[in-house]
C-alpha atoms as a PDB file:
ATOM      1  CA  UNK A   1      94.184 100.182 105.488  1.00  0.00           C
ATOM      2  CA  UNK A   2      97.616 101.958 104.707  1.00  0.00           C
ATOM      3  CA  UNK A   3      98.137 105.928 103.620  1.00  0.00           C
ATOM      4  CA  UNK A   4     100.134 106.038 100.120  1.00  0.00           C
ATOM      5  CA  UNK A   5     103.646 107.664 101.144  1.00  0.00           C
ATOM      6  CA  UNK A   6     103.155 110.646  98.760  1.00  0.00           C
ATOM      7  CA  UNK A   7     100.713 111.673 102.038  1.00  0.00           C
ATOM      8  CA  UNK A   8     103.070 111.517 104.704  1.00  0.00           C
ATOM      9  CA  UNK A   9     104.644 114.994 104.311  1.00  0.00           C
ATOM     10  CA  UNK A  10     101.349 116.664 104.033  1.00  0.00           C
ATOM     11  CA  UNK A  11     100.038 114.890 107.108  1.00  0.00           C
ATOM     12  CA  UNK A  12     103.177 114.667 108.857  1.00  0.00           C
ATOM     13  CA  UNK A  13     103.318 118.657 108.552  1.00  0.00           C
ATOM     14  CA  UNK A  14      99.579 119.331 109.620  1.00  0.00           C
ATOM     15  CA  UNK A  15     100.089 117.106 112.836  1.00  0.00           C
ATOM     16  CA  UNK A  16     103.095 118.712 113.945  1.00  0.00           C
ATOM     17  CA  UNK A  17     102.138 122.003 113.093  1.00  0.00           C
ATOM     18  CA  UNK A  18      98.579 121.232 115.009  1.00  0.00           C
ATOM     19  CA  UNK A  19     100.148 119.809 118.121  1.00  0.00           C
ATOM     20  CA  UNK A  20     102.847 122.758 118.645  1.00  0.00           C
ATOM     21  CA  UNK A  21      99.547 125.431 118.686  1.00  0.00           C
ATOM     22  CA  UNK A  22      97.598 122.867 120.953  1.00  0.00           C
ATOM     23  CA  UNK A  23     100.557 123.016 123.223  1.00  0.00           C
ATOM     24  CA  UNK A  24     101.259 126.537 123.483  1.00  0.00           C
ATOM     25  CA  UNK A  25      97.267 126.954 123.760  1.00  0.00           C
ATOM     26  CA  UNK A  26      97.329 124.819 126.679  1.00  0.00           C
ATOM     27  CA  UNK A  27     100.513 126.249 128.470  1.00  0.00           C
ATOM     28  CA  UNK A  28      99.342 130.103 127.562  1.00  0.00           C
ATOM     29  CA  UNK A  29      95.286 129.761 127.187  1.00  0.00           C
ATOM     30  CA  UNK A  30      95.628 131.514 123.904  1.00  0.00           C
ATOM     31  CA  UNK A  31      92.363 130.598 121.953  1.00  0.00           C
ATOM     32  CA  UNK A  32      93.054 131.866 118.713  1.00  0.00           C
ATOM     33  CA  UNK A  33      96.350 129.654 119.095  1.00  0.00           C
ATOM     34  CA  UNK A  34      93.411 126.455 119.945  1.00  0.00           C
ATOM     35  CA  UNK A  35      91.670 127.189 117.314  1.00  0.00           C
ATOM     36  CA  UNK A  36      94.133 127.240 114.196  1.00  0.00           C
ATOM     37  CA  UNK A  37      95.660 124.236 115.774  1.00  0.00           C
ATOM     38  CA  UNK A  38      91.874 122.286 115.807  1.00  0.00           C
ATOM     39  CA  UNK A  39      92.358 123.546 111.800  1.00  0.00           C
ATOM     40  CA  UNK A  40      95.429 122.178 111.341  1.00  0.00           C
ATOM     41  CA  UNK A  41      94.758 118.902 112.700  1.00  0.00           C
ATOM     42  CA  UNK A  42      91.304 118.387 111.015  1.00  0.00           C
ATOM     43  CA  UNK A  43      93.566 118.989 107.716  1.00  0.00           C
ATOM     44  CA  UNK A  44      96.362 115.898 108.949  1.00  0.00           C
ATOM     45  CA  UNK A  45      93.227 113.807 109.175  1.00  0.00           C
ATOM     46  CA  UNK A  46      91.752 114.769 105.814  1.00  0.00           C
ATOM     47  CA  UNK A  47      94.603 114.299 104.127  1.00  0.00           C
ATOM     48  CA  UNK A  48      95.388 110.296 105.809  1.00  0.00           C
ATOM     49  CA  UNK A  49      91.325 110.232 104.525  1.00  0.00           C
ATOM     50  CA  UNK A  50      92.889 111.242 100.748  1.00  0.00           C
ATOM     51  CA  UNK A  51      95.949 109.316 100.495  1.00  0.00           C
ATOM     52  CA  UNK A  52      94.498 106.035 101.994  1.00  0.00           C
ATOM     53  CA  UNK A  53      95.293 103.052 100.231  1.00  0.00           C
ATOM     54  CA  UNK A  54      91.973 100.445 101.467  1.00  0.00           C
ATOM     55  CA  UNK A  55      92.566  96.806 100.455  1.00  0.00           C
ATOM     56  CA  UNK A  56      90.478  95.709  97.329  1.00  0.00           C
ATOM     57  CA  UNK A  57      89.666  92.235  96.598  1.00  0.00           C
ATOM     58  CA  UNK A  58      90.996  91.665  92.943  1.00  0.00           C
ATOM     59  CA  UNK A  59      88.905  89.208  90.557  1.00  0.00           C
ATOM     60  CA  UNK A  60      91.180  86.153  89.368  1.00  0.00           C
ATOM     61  CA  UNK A  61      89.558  85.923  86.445  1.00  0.00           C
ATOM     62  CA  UNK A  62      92.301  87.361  83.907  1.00  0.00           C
ATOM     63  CA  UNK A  63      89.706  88.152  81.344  1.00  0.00           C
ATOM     64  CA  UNK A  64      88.410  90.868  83.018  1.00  0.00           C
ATOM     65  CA  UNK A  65      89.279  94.180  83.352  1.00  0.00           C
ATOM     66  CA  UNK A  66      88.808  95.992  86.305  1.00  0.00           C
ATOM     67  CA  UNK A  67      88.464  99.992  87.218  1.00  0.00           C
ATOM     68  CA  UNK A  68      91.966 101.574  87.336  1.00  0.00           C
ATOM     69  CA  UNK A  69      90.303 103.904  89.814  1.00  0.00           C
ATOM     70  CA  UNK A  70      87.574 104.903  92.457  1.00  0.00           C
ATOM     71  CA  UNK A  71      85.303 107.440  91.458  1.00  0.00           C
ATOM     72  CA  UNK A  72      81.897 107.801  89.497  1.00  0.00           C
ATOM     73  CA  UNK A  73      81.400 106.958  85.571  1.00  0.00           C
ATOM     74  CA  UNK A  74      80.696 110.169  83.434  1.00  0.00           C
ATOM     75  CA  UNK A  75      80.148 108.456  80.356  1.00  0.00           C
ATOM     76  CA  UNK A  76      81.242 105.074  78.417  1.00  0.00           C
ATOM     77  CA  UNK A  77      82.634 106.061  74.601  1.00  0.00           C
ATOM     78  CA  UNK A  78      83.339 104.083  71.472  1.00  0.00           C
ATOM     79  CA  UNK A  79      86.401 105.690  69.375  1.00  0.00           C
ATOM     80  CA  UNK A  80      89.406 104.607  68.243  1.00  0.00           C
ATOM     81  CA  UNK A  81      92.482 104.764  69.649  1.00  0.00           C
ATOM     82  CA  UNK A  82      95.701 104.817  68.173  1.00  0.00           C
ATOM     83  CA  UNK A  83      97.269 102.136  70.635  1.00  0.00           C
ATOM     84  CA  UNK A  84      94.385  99.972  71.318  1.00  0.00           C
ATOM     85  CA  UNK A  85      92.417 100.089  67.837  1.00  0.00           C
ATOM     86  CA  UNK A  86      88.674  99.887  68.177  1.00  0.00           C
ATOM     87  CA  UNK A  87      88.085 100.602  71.782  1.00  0.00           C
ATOM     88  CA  UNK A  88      85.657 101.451  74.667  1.00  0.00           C
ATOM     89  CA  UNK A  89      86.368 104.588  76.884  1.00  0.00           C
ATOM     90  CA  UNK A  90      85.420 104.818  80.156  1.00  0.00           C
ATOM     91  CA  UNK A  91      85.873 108.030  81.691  1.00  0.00           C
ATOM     92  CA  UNK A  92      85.839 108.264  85.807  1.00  0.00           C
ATOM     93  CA  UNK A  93      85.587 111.286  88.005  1.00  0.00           C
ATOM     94  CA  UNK A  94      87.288 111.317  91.175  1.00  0.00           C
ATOM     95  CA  UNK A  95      86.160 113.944  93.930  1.00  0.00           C
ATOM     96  CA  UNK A  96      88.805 114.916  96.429  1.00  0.00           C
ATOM     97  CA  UNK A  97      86.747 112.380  98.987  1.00  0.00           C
ATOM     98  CA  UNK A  98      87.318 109.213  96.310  1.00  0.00           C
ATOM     99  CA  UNK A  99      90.455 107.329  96.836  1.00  0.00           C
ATOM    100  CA  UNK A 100      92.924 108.585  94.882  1.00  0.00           C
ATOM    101  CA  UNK A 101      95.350 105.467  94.058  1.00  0.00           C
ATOM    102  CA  UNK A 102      95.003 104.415  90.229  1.00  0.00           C
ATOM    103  CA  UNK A 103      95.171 100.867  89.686  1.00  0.00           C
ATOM    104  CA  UNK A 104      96.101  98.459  86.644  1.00  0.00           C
ATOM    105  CA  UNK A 105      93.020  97.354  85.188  1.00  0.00           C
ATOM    106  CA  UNK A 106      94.781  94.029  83.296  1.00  0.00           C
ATOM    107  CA  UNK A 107      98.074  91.725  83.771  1.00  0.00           C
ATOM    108  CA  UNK A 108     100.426  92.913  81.303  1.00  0.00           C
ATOM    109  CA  UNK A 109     103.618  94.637  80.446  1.00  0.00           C
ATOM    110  CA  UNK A 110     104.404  98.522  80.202  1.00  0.00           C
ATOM    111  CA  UNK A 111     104.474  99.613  76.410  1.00  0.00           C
ATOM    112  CA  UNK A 112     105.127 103.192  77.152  1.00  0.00           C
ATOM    113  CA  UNK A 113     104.391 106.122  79.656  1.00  0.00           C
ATOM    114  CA  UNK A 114     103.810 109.381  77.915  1.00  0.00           C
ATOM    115  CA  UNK A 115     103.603 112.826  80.253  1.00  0.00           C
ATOM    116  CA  UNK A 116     101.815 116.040  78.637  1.00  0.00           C
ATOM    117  CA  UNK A 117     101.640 119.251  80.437  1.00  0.00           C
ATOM    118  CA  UNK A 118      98.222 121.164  80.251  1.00  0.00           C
ATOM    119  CA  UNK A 119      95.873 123.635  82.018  1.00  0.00           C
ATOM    120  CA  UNK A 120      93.898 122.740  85.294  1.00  0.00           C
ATOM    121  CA  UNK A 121      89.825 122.980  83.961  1.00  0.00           C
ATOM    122  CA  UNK A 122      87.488 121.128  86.082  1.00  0.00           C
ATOM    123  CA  UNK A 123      87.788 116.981  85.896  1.00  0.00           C
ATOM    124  CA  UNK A 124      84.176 116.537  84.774  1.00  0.00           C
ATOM    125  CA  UNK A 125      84.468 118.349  81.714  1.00  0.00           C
ATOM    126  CA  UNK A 126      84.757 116.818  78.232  1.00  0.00           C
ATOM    127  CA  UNK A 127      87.672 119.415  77.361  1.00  0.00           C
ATOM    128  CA  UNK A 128      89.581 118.403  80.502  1.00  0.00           C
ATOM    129  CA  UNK A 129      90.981 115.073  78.409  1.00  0.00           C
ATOM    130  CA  UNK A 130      92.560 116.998  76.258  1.00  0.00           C
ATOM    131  CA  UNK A 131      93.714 120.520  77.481  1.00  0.00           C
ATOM    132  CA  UNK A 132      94.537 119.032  80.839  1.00  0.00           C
ATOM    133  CA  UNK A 133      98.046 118.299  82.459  1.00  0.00           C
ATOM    134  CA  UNK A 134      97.853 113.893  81.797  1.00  0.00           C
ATOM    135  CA  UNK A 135      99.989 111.043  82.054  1.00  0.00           C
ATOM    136  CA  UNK A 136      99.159 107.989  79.764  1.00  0.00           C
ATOM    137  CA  UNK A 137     100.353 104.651  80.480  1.00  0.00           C
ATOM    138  CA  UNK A 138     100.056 101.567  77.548  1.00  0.00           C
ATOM    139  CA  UNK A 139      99.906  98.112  78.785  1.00  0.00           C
ATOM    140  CA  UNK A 140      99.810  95.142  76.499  1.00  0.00           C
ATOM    141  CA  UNK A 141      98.635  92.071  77.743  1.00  0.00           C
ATOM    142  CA  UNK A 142      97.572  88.532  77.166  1.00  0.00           C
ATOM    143  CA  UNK A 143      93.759  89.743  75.840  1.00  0.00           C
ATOM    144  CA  UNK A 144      95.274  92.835  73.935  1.00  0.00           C
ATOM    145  CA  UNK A 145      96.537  96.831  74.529  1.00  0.00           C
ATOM    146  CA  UNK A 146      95.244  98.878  76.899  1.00  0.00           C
ATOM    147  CA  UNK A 147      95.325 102.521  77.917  1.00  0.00           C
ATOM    148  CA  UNK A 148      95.006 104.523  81.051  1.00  0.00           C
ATOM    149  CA  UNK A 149      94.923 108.253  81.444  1.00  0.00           C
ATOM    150  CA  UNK A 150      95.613 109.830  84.628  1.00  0.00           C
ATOM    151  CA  UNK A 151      94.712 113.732  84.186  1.00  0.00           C
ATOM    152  CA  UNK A 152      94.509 116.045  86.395  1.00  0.00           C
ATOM    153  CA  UNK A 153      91.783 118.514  87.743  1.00  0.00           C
ATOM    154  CA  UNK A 154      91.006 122.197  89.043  1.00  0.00           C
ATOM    155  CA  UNK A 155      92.355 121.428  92.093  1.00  0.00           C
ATOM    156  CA  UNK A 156      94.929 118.168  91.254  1.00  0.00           C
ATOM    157  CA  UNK A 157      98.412 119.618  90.910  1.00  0.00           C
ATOM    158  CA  UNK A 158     100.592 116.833  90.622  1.00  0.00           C
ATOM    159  CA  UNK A 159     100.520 113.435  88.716  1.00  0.00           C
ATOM    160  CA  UNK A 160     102.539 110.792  90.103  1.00  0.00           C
ATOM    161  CA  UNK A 161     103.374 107.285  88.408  1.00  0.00           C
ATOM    162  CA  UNK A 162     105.551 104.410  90.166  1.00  0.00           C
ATOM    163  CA  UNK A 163     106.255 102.298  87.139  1.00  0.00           C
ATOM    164  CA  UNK A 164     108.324 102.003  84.292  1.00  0.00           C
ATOM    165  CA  UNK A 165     108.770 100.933  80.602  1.00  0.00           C
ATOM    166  CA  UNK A 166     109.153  97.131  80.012  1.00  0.00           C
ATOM    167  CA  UNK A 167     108.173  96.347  83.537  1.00  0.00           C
ATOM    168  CA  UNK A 168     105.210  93.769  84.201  1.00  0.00           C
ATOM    169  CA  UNK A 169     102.256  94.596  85.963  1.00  0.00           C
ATOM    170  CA  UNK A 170      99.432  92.480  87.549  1.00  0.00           C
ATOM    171  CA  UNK A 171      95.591  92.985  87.603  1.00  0.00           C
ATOM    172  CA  UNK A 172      94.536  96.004  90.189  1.00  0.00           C
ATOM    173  CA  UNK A 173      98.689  96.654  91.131  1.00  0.00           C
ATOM    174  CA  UNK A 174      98.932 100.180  92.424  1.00  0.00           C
ATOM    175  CA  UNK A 175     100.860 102.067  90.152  1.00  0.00           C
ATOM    176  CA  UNK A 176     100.188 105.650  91.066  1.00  0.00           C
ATOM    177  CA  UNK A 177      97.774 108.530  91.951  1.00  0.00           C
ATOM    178  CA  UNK A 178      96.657 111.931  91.507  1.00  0.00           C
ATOM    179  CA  UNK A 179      96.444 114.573  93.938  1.00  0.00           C
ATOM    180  CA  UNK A 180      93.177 116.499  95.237  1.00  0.00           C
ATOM    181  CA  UNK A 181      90.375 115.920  92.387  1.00  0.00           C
ATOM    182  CA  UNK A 182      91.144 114.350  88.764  1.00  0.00           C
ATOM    183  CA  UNK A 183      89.816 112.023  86.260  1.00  0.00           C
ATOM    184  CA  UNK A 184      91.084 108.827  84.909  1.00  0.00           C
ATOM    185  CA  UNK A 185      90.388 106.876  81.700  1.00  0.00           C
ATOM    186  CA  UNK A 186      90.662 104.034  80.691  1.00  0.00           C
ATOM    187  CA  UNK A 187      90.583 102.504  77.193  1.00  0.00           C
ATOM    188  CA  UNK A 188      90.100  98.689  76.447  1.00  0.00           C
ATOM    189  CA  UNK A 189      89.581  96.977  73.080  1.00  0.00           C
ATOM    190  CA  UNK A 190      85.968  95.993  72.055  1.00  0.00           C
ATOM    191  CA  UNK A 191      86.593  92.148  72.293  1.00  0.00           C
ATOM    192  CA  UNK A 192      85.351  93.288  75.247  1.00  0.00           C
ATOM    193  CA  UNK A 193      82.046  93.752  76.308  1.00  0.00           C
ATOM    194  CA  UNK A 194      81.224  96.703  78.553  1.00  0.00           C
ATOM    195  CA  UNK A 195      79.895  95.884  82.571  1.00  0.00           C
ATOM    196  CA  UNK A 196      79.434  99.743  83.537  1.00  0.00           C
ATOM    197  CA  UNK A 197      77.371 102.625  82.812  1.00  0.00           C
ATOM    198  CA  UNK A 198      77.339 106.354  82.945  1.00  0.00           C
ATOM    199  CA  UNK A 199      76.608 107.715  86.804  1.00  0.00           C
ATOM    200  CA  UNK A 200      77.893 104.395  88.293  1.00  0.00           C
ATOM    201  CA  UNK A 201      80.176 104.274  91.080  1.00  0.00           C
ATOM    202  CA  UNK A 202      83.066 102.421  90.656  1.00  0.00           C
ATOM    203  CA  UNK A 203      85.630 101.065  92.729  1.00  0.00           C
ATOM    204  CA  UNK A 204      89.501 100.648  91.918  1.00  0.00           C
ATOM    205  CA  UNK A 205      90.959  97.610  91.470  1.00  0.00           C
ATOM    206  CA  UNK A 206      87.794  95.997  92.164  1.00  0.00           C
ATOM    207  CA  UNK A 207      84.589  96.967  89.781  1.00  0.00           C
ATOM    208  CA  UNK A 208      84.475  95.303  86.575  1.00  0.00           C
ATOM    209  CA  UNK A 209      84.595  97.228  84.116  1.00  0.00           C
ATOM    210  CA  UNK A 210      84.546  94.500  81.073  1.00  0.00           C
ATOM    211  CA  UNK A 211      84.506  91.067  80.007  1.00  0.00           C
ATOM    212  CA  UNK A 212      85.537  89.224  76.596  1.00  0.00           C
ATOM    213  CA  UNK A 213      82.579  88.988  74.925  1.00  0.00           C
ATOM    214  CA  UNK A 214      82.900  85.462  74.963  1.00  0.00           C
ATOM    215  CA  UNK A 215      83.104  84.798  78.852  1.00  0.00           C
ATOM    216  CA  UNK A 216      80.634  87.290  78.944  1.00  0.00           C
END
Protein backbone atom coordinates (compact mmCIF):
# COMPACT_ATOMS: atom_id res chain seq x y z
CA UNK A 1 0.00 0.00 0.00
CA UNK A 2 1.58 3.51 -0.84
CA UNK A 3 0.81 7.08 1.13
CA UNK A 4 -0.44 9.79 -1.59
CA UNK A 5 2.54 12.46 -1.63
CA UNK A 6 0.21 15.33 -0.54
CA UNK A 7 0.91 13.28 3.08
CA UNK A 8 4.47 13.33 3.20
CA UNK A 9 4.96 16.85 4.66
CA UNK A 10 2.42 16.31 7.30
CA UNK A 11 3.95 12.99 8.29
CA UNK A 12 7.36 13.84 7.51
CA UNK A 13 6.91 16.87 10.08
CA UNK A 14 5.15 14.80 12.94
CA UNK A 15 8.04 12.12 12.79
CA UNK A 16 10.74 14.46 13.03
CA UNK A 17 9.21 16.62 15.36
CA UNK A 18 8.31 13.26 17.55
CA UNK A 19 11.77 11.79 17.40
CA UNK A 20 13.73 15.16 18.42
CA UNK A 21 11.34 15.19 21.93
CA UNK A 22 11.91 11.31 22.26
CA UNK A 23 15.55 12.09 22.10
CA UNK A 24 15.94 14.87 24.36
CA UNK A 25 13.44 12.81 26.75
CA UNK A 26 15.80 10.08 26.73
CA UNK A 27 19.14 12.10 27.11
CA UNK A 28 17.38 14.56 29.91
CA UNK A 29 14.42 12.22 31.46
CA UNK A 30 12.08 15.06 30.82
CA UNK A 31 8.53 13.43 30.76
CA UNK A 32 6.50 16.11 29.64
CA UNK A 33 9.16 16.22 26.67
CA UNK A 34 8.08 11.95 26.30
CA UNK A 35 4.91 12.63 26.31
CA UNK A 36 4.25 15.38 23.52
CA UNK A 37 6.68 13.43 21.49
CA UNK A 38 4.32 9.92 21.99
CA UNK A 39 1.59 12.81 20.55
CA UNK A 40 3.41 13.75 17.86
CA UNK A 41 4.23 10.47 16.59
CA UNK A 42 0.71 8.90 17.04
CA UNK A 43 -0.26 12.02 14.65
CA UNK A 44 2.77 10.86 11.75
CA UNK A 45 1.00 7.53 11.94
CA UNK A 46 -2.54 8.83 11.59
CA UNK A 47 -1.84 10.82 8.99
CA UNK A 48 0.24 7.70 6.67
CA UNK A 49 -3.42 5.93 7.95
CA UNK A 50 -5.24 9.15 5.93
CA UNK A 51 -3.23 9.61 2.95
CA UNK A 52 -2.83 5.83 2.14
CA UNK A 53 -3.37 4.92 -1.26
CA UNK A 54 -4.47 0.68 -0.82
CA UNK A 55 -4.53 -1.13 -4.19
CA UNK A 56 -8.15 -1.72 -5.56
CA UNK A 57 -8.96 -4.32 -7.98
CA UNK A 58 -10.72 -2.41 -10.92
CA UNK A 59 -13.69 -4.29 -12.86
CA UNK A 60 -12.80 -4.67 -16.73
CA UNK A 61 -16.03 -4.48 -17.62
CA UNK A 62 -16.18 -0.83 -19.26
CA UNK A 63 -19.87 -0.62 -18.77
CA UNK A 64 -19.72 -0.14 -15.36
CA UNK A 65 -19.16 2.55 -13.29
CA UNK A 66 -17.43 2.29 -10.26
CA UNK A 67 -17.31 4.54 -6.81
CA UNK A 68 -15.00 7.57 -7.35
CA UNK A 69 -14.47 7.22 -3.62
CA UNK A 70 -14.42 5.26 -0.21
CA UNK A 71 -16.88 6.22 2.16
CA UNK A 72 -20.64 5.42 3.06
CA UNK A 73 -23.81 6.23 0.67
CA UNK A 74 -26.11 9.04 2.16
CA UNK A 75 -28.61 8.84 -0.37
CA UNK A 76 -29.04 7.89 -4.28
CA UNK A 77 -31.01 11.02 -6.25
CA UNK A 78 -32.69 11.36 -9.60
CA UNK A 79 -32.32 15.11 -11.06
CA UNK A 80 -31.05 16.51 -13.88
CA UNK A 81 -27.97 17.74 -14.54
CA UNK A 82 -26.91 20.21 -16.84
CA UNK A 83 -23.83 18.13 -18.21
CA UNK A 84 -25.08 14.69 -17.97
CA UNK A 85 -28.98 15.17 -18.73
CA UNK A 86 -31.22 12.79 -16.86
CA UNK A 87 -29.01 11.41 -14.20
CA UNK A 88 -28.57 9.41 -10.92
CA UNK A 89 -26.71 11.08 -7.92
CA UNK A 90 -24.94 9.30 -5.60
CA UNK A 91 -23.76 11.17 -2.77
CA UNK A 92 -20.76 9.54 -0.46
CA UNK A 93 -19.55 10.59 2.92
CA UNK A 94 -16.07 10.20 3.76
CA UNK A 95 -15.00 10.24 7.58
CA UNK A 96 -11.46 11.33 8.27
CA UNK A 97 -10.75 7.28 8.82
CA UNK A 98 -12.09 6.51 4.93
CA UNK A 99 -9.45 6.71 2.35
CA UNK A 100 -9.34 9.82 1.01
CA UNK A 101 -8.08 9.32 -2.79
CA UNK A 102 -11.06 10.03 -5.34
CA UNK A 103 -11.06 7.85 -8.20
CA UNK A 104 -12.50 7.97 -11.92
CA UNK A 105 -15.55 6.09 -11.94
CA UNK A 106 -15.50 5.54 -16.12
CA UNK A 107 -12.76 5.54 -19.10
CA UNK A 108 -13.10 8.76 -20.69
CA UNK A 109 -11.74 12.14 -21.49
CA UNK A 110 -11.70 15.44 -19.27
CA UNK A 111 -14.54 17.88 -20.51
CA UNK A 112 -13.84 20.46 -17.93
CA UNK A 113 -12.71 21.05 -14.22
CA UNK A 114 -14.64 23.78 -12.55
CA UNK A 115 -13.33 25.10 -8.82
CA UNK A 116 -15.97 27.07 -6.53
CA UNK A 117 -15.02 28.47 -3.26
CA UNK A 118 -17.60 27.99 -0.35
CA UNK A 119 -18.06 27.67 3.45
CA UNK A 120 -16.89 24.52 5.49
CA UNK A 121 -20.62 22.99 6.96
CA UNK A 122 -20.47 19.46 7.90
CA UNK A 123 -20.08 16.77 4.75
CA UNK A 124 -23.29 14.92 5.62
CA UNK A 125 -25.50 17.68 5.16
CA UNK A 126 -27.76 18.26 2.14
CA UNK A 127 -26.66 22.10 2.09
CA UNK A 128 -22.98 21.10 2.07
CA UNK A 129 -23.32 20.43 -2.03
CA UNK A 130 -24.01 23.60 -2.57
CA UNK A 131 -22.61 26.21 -0.03
CA UNK A 132 -19.46 24.17 0.27
CA UNK A 133 -15.86 24.92 -1.12
CA UNK A 134 -16.12 21.97 -4.46
CA UNK A 135 -14.28 21.04 -7.37
CA UNK A 136 -16.28 19.40 -10.30
CA UNK A 137 -14.69 17.39 -12.85
CA UNK A 138 -16.81 16.30 -16.39
CA UNK A 139 -15.72 13.24 -18.10
CA UNK A 140 -17.24 12.07 -21.32
CA UNK A 141 -16.86 8.70 -22.25
CA UNK A 142 -17.72 5.85 -24.52
CA UNK A 143 -21.35 5.14 -22.49
CA UNK A 144 -21.99 9.00 -22.05
CA UNK A 145 -21.02 12.28 -19.56
CA UNK A 146 -20.30 11.99 -16.26
CA UNK A 147 -19.78 14.18 -13.22
CA UNK A 148 -17.84 14.07 -10.03
CA UNK A 149 -17.90 16.49 -7.17
CA UNK A 150 -15.21 16.62 -4.75
CA UNK A 151 -16.45 19.07 -1.80
CA UNK A 152 -15.14 19.65 1.07
CA UNK A 153 -16.16 19.29 4.83
CA UNK A 154 -16.02 20.90 8.47
CA UNK A 155 -12.80 19.80 8.85
CA UNK A 156 -11.44 19.29 4.87
CA UNK A 157 -9.47 22.41 4.01
CA UNK A 158 -8.01 21.78 0.84
CA UNK A 159 -9.19 20.16 -2.50
CA UNK A 160 -6.61 18.82 -4.62
CA UNK A 161 -7.02 17.53 -8.37
CA UNK A 162 -4.04 15.95 -10.54
CA UNK A 163 -5.63 16.15 -13.93
CA UNK A 164 -6.33 18.33 -16.63
CA UNK A 165 -8.67 19.41 -19.51
CA UNK A 166 -8.55 17.19 -22.67
CA UNK A 167 -6.54 14.56 -20.91
CA UNK A 168 -7.83 10.80 -20.93
CA UNK A 169 -8.57 8.97 -17.99
CA UNK A 170 -9.12 5.21 -17.27
CA UNK A 171 -11.69 3.40 -15.01
CA UNK A 172 -10.73 3.83 -11.04
CA UNK A 173 -7.31 6.21 -12.12
CA UNK A 174 -6.47 8.28 -9.10
CA UNK A 175 -7.00 11.68 -9.90
CA UNK A 176 -7.06 13.44 -6.58
CA UNK A 177 -8.25 13.75 -2.92
CA UNK A 178 -9.60 15.73 -0.22
CA UNK A 179 -8.16 16.43 3.00
CA UNK A 180 -9.54 15.41 6.62
CA UNK A 181 -13.47 14.66 6.11
CA UNK A 182 -15.51 15.54 2.75
CA UNK A 183 -18.06 14.23 0.47
CA UNK A 184 -17.96 13.26 -3.09
CA UNK A 185 -20.64 12.87 -5.79
CA UNK A 186 -20.98 11.45 -8.44
CA UNK A 187 -23.49 11.83 -11.28
CA UNK A 188 -24.06 9.17 -14.11
CA UNK A 189 -26.76 9.12 -16.81
CA UNK A 190 -29.86 6.85 -16.26
CA UNK A 191 -28.96 4.37 -19.14
CA UNK A 192 -27.70 3.21 -16.20
CA UNK A 193 -29.17 1.23 -13.71
CA UNK A 194 -28.29 1.90 -10.07
CA UNK A 195 -26.15 -1.16 -7.91
CA UNK A 196 -26.05 0.90 -4.48
CA UNK A 197 -28.20 2.10 -1.83
CA UNK A 198 -28.42 4.67 0.87
CA UNK A 199 -26.16 3.56 4.19
CA UNK A 200 -23.94 1.29 2.00
CA UNK A 201 -20.34 1.28 2.25
CA UNK A 202 -18.57 1.76 -0.69
CA UNK A 203 -15.22 1.34 -1.82
CA UNK A 204 -13.19 3.56 -4.42
CA UNK A 205 -12.31 2.42 -7.50
CA UNK A 206 -13.79 -0.80 -6.72
CA UNK A 207 -17.77 -0.87 -5.71
CA UNK A 208 -20.08 -0.73 -8.48
CA UNK A 209 -21.97 1.76 -8.47
CA UNK A 210 -24.03 1.11 -11.94
CA UNK A 211 -24.57 -0.89 -14.88
CA UNK A 212 -26.26 -0.14 -18.44
CA UNK A 213 -29.45 -1.25 -18.03
CA UNK A 214 -28.93 -3.58 -20.64
CA UNK A 215 -25.87 -5.61 -19.19
CA UNK A 216 -27.65 -5.27 -16.18
Amino acid sequence: MSIAREGYPFILSASIVGVTLAAISALWVWTPSLIVAAIFLLFAAACAGFFRNPTRAIPADESMVVSPADGRVLQVLEIDDEYVGQAYRVDIFLSIFDVHINRTPASGTVDFITYRSGRFISAFKDKASDQNERNDVGISGKWGRMRVAQIAGSVARRIVCHVREREPVSMGQVFGLIRFGSRTELTFPRTYTPCVKAGQHVKGGETVMGKLAQHA
